[in-house]
N, C-alpha and C. Protein backbone atom coordinates (compact mmCIF):
# COMPACT_ATOMS: atom_id res chain seq x y z
N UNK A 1 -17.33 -20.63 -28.53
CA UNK A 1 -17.28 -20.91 -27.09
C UNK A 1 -18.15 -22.12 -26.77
N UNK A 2 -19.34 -21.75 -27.45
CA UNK A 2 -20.18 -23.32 -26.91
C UNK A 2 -19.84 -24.45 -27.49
N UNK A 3 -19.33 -24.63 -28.68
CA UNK A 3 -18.67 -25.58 -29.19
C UNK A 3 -17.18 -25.99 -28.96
N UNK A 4 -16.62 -25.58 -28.19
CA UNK A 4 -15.67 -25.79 -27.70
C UNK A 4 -14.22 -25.87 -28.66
N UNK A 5 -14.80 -25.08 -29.95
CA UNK A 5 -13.32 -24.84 -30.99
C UNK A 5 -13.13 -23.15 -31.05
N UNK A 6 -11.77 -23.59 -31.98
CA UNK A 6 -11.28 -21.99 -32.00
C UNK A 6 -11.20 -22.10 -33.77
N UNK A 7 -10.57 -20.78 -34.39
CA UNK A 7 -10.33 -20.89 -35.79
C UNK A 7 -9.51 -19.71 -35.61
N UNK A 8 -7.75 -20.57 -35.76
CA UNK A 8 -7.00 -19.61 -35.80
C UNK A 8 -6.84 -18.62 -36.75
N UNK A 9 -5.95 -17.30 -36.72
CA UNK A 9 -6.15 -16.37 -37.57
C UNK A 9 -5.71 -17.38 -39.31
N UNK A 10 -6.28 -16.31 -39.47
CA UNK A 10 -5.85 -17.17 -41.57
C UNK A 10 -6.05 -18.65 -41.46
N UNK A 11 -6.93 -18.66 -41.12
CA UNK A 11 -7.30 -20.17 -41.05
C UNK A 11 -9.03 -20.25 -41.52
N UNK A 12 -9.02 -21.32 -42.35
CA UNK A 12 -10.43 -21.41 -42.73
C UNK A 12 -11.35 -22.27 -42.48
N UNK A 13 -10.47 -23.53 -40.93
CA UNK A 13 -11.02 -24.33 -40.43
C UNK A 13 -10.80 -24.15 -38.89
N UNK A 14 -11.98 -24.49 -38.30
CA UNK A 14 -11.73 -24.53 -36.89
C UNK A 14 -11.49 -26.05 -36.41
N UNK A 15 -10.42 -25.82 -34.60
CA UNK A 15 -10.13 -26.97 -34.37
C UNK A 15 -10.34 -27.15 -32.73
N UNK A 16 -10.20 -28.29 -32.53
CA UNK A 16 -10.37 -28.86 -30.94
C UNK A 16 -9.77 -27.80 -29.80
N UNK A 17 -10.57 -26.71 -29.18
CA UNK A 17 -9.98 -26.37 -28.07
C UNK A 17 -10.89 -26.26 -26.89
N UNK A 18 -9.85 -26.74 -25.30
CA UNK A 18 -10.14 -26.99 -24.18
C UNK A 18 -9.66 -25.79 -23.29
N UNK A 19 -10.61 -24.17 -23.68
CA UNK A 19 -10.04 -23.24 -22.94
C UNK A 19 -10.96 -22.80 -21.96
N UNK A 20 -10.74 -22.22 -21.06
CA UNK A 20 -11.48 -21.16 -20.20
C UNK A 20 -11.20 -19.73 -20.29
N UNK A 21 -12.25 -19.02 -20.44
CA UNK A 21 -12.11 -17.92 -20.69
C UNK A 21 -12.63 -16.56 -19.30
N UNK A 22 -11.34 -15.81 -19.46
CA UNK A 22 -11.68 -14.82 -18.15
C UNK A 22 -11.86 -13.28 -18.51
N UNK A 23 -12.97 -12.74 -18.75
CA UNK A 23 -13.19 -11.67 -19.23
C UNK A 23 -13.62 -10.63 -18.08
N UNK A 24 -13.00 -9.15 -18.38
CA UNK A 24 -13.40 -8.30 -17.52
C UNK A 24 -13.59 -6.88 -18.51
N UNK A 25 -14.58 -5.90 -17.77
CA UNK A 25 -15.52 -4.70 -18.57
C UNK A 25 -14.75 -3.78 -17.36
N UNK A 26 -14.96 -2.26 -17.81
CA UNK A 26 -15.53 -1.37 -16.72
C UNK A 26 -16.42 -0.85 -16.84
N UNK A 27 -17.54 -1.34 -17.65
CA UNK A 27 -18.67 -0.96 -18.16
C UNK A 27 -19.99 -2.09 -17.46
N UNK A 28 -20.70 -1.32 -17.27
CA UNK A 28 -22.17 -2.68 -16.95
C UNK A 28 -22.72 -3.37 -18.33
N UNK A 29 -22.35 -4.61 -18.67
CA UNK A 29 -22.27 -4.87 -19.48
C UNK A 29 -24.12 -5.25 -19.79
N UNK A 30 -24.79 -6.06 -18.64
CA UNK A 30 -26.17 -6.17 -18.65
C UNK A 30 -26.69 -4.82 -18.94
N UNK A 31 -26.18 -3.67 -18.73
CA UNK A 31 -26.90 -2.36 -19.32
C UNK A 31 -26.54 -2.08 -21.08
N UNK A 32 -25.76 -2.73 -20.92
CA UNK A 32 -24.89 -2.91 -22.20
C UNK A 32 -25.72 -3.47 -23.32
N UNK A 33 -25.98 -4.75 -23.13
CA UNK A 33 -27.17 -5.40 -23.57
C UNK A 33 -28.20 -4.75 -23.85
N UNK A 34 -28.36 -4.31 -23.02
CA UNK A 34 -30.17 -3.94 -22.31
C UNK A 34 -30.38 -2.62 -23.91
N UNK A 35 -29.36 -1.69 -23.98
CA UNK A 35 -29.14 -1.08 -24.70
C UNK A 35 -28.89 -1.19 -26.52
N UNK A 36 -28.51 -2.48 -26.18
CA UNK A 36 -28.11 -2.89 -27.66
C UNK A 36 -26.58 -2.50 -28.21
N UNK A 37 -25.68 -2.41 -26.73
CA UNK A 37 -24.32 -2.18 -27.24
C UNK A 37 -23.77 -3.37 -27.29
N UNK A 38 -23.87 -4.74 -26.82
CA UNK A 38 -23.41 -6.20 -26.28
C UNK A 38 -24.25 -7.10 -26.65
N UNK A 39 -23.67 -7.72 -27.50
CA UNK A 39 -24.47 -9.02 -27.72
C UNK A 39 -24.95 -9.95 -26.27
N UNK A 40 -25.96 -9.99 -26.92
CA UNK A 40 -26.73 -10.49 -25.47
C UNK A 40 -26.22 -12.40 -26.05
N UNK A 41 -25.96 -13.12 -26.50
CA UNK A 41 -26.12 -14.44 -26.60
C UNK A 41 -24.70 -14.33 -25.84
N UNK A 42 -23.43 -13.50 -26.24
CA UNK A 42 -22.31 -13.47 -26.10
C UNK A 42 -22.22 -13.19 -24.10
N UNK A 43 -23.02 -12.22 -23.60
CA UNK A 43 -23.17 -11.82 -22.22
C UNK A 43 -22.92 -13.05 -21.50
N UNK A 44 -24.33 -14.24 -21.99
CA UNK A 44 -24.50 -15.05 -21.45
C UNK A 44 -23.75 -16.22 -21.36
N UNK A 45 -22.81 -16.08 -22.38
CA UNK A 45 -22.35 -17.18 -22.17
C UNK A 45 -20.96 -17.25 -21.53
N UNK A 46 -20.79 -15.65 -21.56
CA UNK A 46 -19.43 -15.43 -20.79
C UNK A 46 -19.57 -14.86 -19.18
N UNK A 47 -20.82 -14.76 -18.74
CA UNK A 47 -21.03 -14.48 -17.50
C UNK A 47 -21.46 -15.81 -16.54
N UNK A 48 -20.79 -17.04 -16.64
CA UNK A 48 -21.22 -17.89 -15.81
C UNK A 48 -20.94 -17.73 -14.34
N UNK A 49 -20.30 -17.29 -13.71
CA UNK A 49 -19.24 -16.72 -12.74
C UNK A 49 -18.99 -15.10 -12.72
N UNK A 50 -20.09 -14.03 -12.63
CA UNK A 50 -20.05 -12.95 -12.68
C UNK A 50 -19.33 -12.50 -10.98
N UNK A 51 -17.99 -11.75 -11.07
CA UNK A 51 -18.07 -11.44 -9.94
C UNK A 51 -17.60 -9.26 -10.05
N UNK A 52 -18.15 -8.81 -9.13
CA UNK A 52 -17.81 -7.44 -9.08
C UNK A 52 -17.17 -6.93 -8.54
N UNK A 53 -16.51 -5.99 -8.74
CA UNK A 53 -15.45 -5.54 -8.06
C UNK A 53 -15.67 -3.81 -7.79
N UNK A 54 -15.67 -3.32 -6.74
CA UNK A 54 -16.30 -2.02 -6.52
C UNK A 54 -15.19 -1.52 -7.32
N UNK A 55 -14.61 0.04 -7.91
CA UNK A 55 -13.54 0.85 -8.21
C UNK A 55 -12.76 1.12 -6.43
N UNK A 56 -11.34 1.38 -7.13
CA UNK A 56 -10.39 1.31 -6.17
C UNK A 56 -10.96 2.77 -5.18
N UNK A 57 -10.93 3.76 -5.62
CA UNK A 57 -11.99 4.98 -4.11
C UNK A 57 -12.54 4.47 -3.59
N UNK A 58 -13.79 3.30 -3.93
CA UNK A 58 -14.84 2.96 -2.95
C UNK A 58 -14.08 1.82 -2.01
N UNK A 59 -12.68 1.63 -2.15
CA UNK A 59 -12.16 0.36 -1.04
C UNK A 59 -10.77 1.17 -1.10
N UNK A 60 -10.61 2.09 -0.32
CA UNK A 60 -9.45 2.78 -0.11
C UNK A 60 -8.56 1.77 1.13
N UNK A 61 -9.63 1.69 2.32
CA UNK A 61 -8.41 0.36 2.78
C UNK A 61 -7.78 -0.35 1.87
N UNK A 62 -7.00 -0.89 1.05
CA UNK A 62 -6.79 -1.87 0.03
C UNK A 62 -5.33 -0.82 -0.56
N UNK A 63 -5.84 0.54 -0.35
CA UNK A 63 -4.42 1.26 -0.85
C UNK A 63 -3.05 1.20 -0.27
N UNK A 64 -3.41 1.22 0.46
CA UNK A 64 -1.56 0.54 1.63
C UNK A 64 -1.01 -1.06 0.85
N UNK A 65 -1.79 -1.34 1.20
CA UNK A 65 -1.67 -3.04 1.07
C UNK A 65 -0.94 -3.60 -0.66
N UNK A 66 -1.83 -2.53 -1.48
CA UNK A 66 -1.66 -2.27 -3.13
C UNK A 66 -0.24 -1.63 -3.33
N UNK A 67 0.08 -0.60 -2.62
CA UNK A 67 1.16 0.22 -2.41
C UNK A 67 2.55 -0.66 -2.11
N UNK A 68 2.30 -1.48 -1.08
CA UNK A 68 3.54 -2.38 -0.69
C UNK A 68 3.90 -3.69 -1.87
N UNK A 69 2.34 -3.48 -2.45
CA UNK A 69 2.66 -5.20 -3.31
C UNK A 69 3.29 -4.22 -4.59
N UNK A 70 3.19 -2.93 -4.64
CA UNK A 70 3.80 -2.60 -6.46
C UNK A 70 5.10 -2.02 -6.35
N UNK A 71 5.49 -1.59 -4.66
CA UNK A 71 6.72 -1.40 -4.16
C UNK A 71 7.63 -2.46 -4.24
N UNK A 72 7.17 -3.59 -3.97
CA UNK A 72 8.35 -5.16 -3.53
C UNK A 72 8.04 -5.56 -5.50
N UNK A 73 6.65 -5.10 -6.04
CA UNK A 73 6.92 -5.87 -7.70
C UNK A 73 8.50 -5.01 -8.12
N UNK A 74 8.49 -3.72 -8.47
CA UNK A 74 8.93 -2.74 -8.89
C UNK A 74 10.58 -2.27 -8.17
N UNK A 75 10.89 -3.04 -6.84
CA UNK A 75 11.91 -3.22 -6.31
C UNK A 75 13.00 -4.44 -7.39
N UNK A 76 12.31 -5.26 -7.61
CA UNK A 76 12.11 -6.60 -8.34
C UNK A 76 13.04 -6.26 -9.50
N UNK A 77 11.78 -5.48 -9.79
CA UNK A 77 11.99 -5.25 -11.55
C UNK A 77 13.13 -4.02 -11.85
N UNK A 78 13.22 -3.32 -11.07
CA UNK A 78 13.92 -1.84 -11.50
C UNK A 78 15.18 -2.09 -10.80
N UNK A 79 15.38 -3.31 -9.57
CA UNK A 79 16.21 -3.09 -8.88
C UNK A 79 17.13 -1.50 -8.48
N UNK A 80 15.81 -1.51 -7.47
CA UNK A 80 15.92 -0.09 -6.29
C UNK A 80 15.19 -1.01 -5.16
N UNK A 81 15.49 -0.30 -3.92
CA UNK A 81 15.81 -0.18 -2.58
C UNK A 81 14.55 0.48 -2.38
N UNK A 82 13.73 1.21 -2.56
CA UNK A 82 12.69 1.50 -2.29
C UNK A 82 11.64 1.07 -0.97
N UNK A 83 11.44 1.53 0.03
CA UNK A 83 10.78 1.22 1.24
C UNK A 83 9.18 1.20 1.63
N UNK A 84 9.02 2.20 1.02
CA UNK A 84 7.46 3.00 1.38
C UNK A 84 7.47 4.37 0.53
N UNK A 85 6.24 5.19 1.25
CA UNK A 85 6.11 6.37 0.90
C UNK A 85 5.61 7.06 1.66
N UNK A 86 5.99 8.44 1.91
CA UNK A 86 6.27 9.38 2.62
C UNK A 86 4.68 9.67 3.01
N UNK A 87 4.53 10.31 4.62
CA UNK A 87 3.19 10.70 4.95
C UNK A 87 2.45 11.29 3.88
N UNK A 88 2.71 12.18 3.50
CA UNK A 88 2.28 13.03 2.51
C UNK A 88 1.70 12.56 1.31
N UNK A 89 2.30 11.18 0.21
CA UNK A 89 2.39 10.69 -0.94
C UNK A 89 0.92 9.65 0.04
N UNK A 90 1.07 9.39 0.78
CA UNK A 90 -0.21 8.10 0.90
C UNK A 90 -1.26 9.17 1.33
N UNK A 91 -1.56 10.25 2.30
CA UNK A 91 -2.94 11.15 2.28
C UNK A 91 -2.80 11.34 0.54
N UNK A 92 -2.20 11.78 -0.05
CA UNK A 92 -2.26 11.91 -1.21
C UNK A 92 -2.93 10.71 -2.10
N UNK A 93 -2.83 9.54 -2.33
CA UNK A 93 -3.21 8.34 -2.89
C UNK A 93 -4.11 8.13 -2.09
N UNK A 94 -4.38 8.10 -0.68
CA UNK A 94 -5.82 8.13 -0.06
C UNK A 94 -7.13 9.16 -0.60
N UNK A 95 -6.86 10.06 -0.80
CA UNK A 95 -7.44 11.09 -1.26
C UNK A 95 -7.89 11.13 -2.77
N UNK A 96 -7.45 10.96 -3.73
CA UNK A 96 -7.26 10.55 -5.04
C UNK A 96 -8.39 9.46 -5.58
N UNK A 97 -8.75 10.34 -6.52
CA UNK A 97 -10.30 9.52 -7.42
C UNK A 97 -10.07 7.93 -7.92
N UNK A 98 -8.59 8.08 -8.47
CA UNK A 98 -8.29 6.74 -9.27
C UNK A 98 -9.20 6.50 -9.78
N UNK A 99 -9.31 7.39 -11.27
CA UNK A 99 -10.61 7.05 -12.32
C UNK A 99 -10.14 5.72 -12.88
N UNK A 100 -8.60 5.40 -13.03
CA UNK A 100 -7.45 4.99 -13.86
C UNK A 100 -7.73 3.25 -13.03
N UNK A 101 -8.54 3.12 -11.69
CA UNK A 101 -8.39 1.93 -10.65
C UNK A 101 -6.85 1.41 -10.28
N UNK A 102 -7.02 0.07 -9.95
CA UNK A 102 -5.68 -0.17 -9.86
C UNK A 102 -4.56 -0.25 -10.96
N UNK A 103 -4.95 -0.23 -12.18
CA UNK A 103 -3.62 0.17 -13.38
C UNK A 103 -3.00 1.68 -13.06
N UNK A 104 -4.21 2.52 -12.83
CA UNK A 104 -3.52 3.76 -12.31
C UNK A 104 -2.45 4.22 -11.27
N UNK A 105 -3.15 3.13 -10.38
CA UNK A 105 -2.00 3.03 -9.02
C UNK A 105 -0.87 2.37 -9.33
N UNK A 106 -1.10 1.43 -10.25
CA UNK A 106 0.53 0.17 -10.32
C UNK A 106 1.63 1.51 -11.30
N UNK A 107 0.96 2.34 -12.42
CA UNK A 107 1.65 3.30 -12.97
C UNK A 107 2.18 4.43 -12.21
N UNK A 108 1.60 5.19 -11.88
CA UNK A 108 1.83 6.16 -11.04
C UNK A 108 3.28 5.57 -9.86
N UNK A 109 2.87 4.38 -8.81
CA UNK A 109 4.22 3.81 -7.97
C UNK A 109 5.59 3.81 -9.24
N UNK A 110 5.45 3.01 -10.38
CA UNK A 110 6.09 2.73 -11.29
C UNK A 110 6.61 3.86 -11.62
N UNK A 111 6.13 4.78 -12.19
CA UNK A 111 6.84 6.45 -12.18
C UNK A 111 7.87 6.79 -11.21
N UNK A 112 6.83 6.88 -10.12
CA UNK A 112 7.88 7.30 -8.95
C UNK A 112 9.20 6.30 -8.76
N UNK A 113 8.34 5.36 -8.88
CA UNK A 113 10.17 4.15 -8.79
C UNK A 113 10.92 4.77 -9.40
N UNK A 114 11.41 5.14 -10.77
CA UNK A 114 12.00 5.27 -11.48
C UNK A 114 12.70 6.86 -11.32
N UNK A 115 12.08 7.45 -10.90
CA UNK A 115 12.86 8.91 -10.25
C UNK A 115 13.50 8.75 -9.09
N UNK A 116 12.78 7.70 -8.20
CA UNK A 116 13.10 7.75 -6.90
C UNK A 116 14.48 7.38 -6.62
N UNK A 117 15.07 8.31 -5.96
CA UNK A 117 17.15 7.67 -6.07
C UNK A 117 17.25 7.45 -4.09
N UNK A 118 16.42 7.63 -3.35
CA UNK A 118 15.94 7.20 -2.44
C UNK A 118 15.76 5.40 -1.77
N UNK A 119 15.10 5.81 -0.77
CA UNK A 119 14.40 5.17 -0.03
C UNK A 119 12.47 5.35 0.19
N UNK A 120 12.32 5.97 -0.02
CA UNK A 120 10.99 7.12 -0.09
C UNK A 120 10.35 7.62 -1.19
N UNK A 121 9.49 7.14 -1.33
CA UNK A 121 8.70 8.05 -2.51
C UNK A 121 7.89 8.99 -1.83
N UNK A 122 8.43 10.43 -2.10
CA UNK A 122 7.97 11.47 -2.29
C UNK A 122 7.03 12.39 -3.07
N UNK A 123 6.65 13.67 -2.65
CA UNK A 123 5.69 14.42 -3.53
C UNK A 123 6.29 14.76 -5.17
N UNK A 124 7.89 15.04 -5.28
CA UNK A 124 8.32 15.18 -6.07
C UNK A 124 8.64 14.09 -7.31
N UNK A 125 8.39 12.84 -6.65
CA UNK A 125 8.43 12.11 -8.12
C UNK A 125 6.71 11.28 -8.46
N UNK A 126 5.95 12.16 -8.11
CA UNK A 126 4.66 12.14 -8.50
C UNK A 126 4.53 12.46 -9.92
N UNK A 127 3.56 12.62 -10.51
CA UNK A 127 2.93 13.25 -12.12
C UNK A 127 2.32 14.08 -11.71
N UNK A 128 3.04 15.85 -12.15
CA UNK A 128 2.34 17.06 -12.13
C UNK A 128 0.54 16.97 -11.92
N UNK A 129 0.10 16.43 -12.73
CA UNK A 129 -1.44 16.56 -13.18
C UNK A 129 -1.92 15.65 -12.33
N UNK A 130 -0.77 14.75 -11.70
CA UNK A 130 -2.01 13.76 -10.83
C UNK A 130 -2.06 14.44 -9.24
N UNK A 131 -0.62 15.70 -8.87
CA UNK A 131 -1.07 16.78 -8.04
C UNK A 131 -2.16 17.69 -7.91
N UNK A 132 -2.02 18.04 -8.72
CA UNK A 132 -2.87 19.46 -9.25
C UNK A 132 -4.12 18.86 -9.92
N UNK A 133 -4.50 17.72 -10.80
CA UNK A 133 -5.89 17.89 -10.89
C UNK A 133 -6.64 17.30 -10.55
N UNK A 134 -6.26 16.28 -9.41
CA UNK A 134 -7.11 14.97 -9.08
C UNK A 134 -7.21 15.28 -7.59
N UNK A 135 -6.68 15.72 -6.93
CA UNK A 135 -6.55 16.00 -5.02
C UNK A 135 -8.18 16.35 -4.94
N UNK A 136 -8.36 15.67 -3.60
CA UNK A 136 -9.63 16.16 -3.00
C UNK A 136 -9.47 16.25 -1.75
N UNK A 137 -10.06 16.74 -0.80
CA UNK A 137 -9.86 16.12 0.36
C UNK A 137 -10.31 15.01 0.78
N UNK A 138 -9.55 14.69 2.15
CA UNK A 138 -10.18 12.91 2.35
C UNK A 138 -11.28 13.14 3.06
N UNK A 139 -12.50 12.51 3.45
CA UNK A 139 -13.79 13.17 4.30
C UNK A 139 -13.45 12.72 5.37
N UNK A 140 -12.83 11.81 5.83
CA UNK A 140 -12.96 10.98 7.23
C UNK A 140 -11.84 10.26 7.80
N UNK A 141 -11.09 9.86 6.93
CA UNK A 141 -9.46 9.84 7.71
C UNK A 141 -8.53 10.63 7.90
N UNK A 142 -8.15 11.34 8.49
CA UNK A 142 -6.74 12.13 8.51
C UNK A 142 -5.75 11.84 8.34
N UNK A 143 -4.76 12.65 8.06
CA UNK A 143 -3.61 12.06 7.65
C UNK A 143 -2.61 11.34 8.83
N UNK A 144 -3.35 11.74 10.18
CA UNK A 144 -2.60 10.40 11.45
C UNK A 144 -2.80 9.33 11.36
N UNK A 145 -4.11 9.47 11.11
CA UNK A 145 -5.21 7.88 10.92
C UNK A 145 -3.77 7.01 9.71
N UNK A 146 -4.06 8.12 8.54
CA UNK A 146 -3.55 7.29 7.04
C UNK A 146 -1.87 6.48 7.56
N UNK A 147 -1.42 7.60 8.23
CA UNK A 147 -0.17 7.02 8.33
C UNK A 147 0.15 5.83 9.34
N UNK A 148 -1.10 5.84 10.74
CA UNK A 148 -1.13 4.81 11.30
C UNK A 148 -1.11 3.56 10.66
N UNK A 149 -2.23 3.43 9.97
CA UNK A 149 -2.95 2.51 9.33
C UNK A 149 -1.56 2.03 8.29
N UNK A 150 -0.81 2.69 7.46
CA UNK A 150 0.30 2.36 6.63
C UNK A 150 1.30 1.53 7.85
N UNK A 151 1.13 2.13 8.64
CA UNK A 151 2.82 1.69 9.91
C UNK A 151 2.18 0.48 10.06
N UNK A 152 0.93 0.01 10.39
CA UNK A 152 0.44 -0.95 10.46
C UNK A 152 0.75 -2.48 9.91
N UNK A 153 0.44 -1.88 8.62
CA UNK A 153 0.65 -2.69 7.41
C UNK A 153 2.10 -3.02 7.28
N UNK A 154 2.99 -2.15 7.17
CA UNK A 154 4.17 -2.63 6.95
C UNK A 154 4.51 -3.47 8.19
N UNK A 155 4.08 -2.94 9.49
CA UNK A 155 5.22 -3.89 10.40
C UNK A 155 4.54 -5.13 10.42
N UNK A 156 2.96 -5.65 9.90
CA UNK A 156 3.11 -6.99 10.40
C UNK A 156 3.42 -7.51 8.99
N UNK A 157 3.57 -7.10 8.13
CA UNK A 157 4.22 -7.50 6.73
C UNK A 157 5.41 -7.93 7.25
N UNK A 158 6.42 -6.96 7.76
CA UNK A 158 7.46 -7.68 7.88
C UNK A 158 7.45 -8.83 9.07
N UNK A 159 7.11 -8.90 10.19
CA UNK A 159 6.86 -9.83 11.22
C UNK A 159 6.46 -11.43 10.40
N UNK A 160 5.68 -11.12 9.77
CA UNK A 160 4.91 -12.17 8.75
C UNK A 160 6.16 -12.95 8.02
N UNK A 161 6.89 -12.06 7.06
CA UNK A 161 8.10 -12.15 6.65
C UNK A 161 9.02 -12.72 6.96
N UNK A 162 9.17 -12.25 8.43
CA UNK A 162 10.01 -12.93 9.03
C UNK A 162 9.95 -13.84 10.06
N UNK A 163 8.80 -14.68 10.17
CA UNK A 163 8.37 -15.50 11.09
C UNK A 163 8.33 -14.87 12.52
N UNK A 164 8.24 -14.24 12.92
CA UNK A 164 7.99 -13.03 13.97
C UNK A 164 9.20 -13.05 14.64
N UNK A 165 10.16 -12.41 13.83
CA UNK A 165 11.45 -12.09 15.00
C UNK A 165 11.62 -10.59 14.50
N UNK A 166 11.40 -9.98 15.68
CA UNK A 166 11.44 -8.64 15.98
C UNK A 166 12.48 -8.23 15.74
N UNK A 167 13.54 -8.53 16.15
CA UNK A 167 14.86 -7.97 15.76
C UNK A 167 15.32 -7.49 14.38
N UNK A 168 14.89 -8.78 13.15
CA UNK A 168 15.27 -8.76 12.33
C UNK A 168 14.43 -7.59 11.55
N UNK A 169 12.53 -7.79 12.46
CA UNK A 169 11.76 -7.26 11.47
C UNK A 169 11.99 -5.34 11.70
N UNK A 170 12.41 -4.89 12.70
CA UNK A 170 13.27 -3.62 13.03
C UNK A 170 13.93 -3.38 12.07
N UNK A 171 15.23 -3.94 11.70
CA UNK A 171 16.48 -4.28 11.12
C UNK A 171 16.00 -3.68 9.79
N UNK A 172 15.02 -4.36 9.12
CA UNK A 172 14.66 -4.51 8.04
C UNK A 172 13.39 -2.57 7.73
N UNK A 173 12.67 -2.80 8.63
CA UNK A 173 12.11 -1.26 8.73
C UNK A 173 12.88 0.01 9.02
N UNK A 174 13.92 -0.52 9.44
CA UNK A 174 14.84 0.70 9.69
C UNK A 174 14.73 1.44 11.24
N UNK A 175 13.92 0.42 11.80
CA UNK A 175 13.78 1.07 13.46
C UNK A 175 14.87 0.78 14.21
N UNK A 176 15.25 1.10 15.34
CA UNK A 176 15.59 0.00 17.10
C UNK A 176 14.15 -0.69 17.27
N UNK A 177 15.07 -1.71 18.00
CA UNK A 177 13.89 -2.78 18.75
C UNK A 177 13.14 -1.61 19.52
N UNK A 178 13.49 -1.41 20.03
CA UNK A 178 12.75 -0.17 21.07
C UNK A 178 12.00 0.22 20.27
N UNK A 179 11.90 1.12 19.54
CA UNK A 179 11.34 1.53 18.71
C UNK A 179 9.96 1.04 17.64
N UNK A 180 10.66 -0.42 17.48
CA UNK A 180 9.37 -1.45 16.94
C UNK A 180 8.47 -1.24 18.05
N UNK A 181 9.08 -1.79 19.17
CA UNK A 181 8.03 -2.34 20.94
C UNK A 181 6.74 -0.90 20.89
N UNK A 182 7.72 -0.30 20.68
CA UNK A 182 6.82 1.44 21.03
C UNK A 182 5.81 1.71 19.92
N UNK A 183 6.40 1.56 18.64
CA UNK A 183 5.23 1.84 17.31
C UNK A 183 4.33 0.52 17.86
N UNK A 184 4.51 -0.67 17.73
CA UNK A 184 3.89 -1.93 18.13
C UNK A 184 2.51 -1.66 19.20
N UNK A 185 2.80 -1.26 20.50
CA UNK A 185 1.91 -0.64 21.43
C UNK A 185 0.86 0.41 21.03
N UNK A 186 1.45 1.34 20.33
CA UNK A 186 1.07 2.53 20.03
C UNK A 186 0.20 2.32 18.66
N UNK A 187 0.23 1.16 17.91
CA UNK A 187 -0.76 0.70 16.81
C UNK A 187 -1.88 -0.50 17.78
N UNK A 188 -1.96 -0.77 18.93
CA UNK A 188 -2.73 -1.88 19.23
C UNK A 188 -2.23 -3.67 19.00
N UNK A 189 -1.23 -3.65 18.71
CA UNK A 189 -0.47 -4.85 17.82
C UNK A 189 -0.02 -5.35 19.11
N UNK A 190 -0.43 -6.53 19.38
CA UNK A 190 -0.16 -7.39 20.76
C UNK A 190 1.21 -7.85 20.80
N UNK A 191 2.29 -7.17 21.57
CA UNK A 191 3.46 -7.89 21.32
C UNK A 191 3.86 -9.11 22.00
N UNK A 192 3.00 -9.05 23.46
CA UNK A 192 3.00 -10.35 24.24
C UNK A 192 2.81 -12.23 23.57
N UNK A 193 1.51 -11.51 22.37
CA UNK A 193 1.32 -12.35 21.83
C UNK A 193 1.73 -12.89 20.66
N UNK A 194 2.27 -12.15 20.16
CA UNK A 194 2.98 -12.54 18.73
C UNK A 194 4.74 -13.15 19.09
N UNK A 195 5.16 -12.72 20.77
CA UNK A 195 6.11 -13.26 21.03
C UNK A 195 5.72 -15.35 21.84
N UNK A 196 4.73 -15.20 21.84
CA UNK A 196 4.17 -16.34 21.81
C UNK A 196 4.14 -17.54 20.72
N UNK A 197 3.20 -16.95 19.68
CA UNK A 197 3.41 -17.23 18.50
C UNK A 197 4.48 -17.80 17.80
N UNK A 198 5.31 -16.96 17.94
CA UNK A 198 6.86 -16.73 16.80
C UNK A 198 7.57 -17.44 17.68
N UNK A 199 7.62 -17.83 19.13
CA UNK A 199 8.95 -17.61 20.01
C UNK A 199 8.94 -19.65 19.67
């Protein structure tokens, strides 16, 4: 690394390389050290740019948002129709340790894609064990809060999407305009102003 070569495999000479390297632990690696599990010359020279990232429980806002980006990957890839997920499936993923972080979450959606013959991911194309042995309760959001907060997310996703035309972004959620205007109000979401905006 400090010399700026590599020595490819079966190779008994090293040669000119211009790389950057991006390394990530889920381990504290300075304890790591400290311990004598991590080369400490190696720490240092790969921590120029240390940045942290809490585990996915301690930033549960971030689960909606995670949810829609592995829904539209996994729409992509599996080609399915897939929309969201059902009140139930997000208190559920709100609630949930995710020892696994976000690989756990991108797997788990990925599962369900693949059962899902829907629009909806449901309780039923979950993983048995991630029902039954991981549920906790949530301490402080409810499941109105959770589902607000999801309706949220999706409608200015789509508004965003669609350069703010309501009609289309309905169309696309599966509402009436009416219906957008009313969830719209009823989340705090300024419609006066976003018809400003967009118009």
């Amino acid at each position: 690394i400090e010399e700026h070569e590599i020595m490819p495999v079966g190779s008994t000479r090293t040669i000119p390389g211009d790389a950057r390297i991006i390394a990530a632990s889920n381990r504290d690696l300075l304890k790591e050290v400290d311990e004598g599990r991590f080369r400490e010359d190696l720490y240092y020279r790969l921590n120029v740019i240390g940045i942290n990232i809490p585990p996915l429980r301690e930033r549960r806002d971030d689960i909606p948002l995670l949810i829609d980006h592995f829904i539209q990957r996994f729409n992509f890839e599996l080609n399915k129709n897939v929309r969201n997920v059902s009140p139930e499936v997000l208190q559920l993923f709100l609630s949930y340790q995710w020892k696994g972080n976000v690989r756990e979450l991108e797997n788990v959606i990925e599962r369900a894609m693949i059962l899902c013959d829907g629009d909806t991911i449901r309780q039923e194309h979950l993983p048995q064990n991630f029902l039954s042995l991981e549920f906790k309760p949530l301490p402080k959001q409810g499941l109105k809060e959770a589902v607000m907060e999801f309706e949220r997310v999706q409608i200015l996703r789509a508004l965003e999407m669609l350069k703010g035309d309501k009609k289309a972004a309905a169309s696309l959620l599966g509402l009436s305009i009416s219906s957008l205007y009313r969830k719209m109000s009823e989340l705090g979401l300024d419609i006066r102003e976003s018809v400003v905006k967009n118009s």
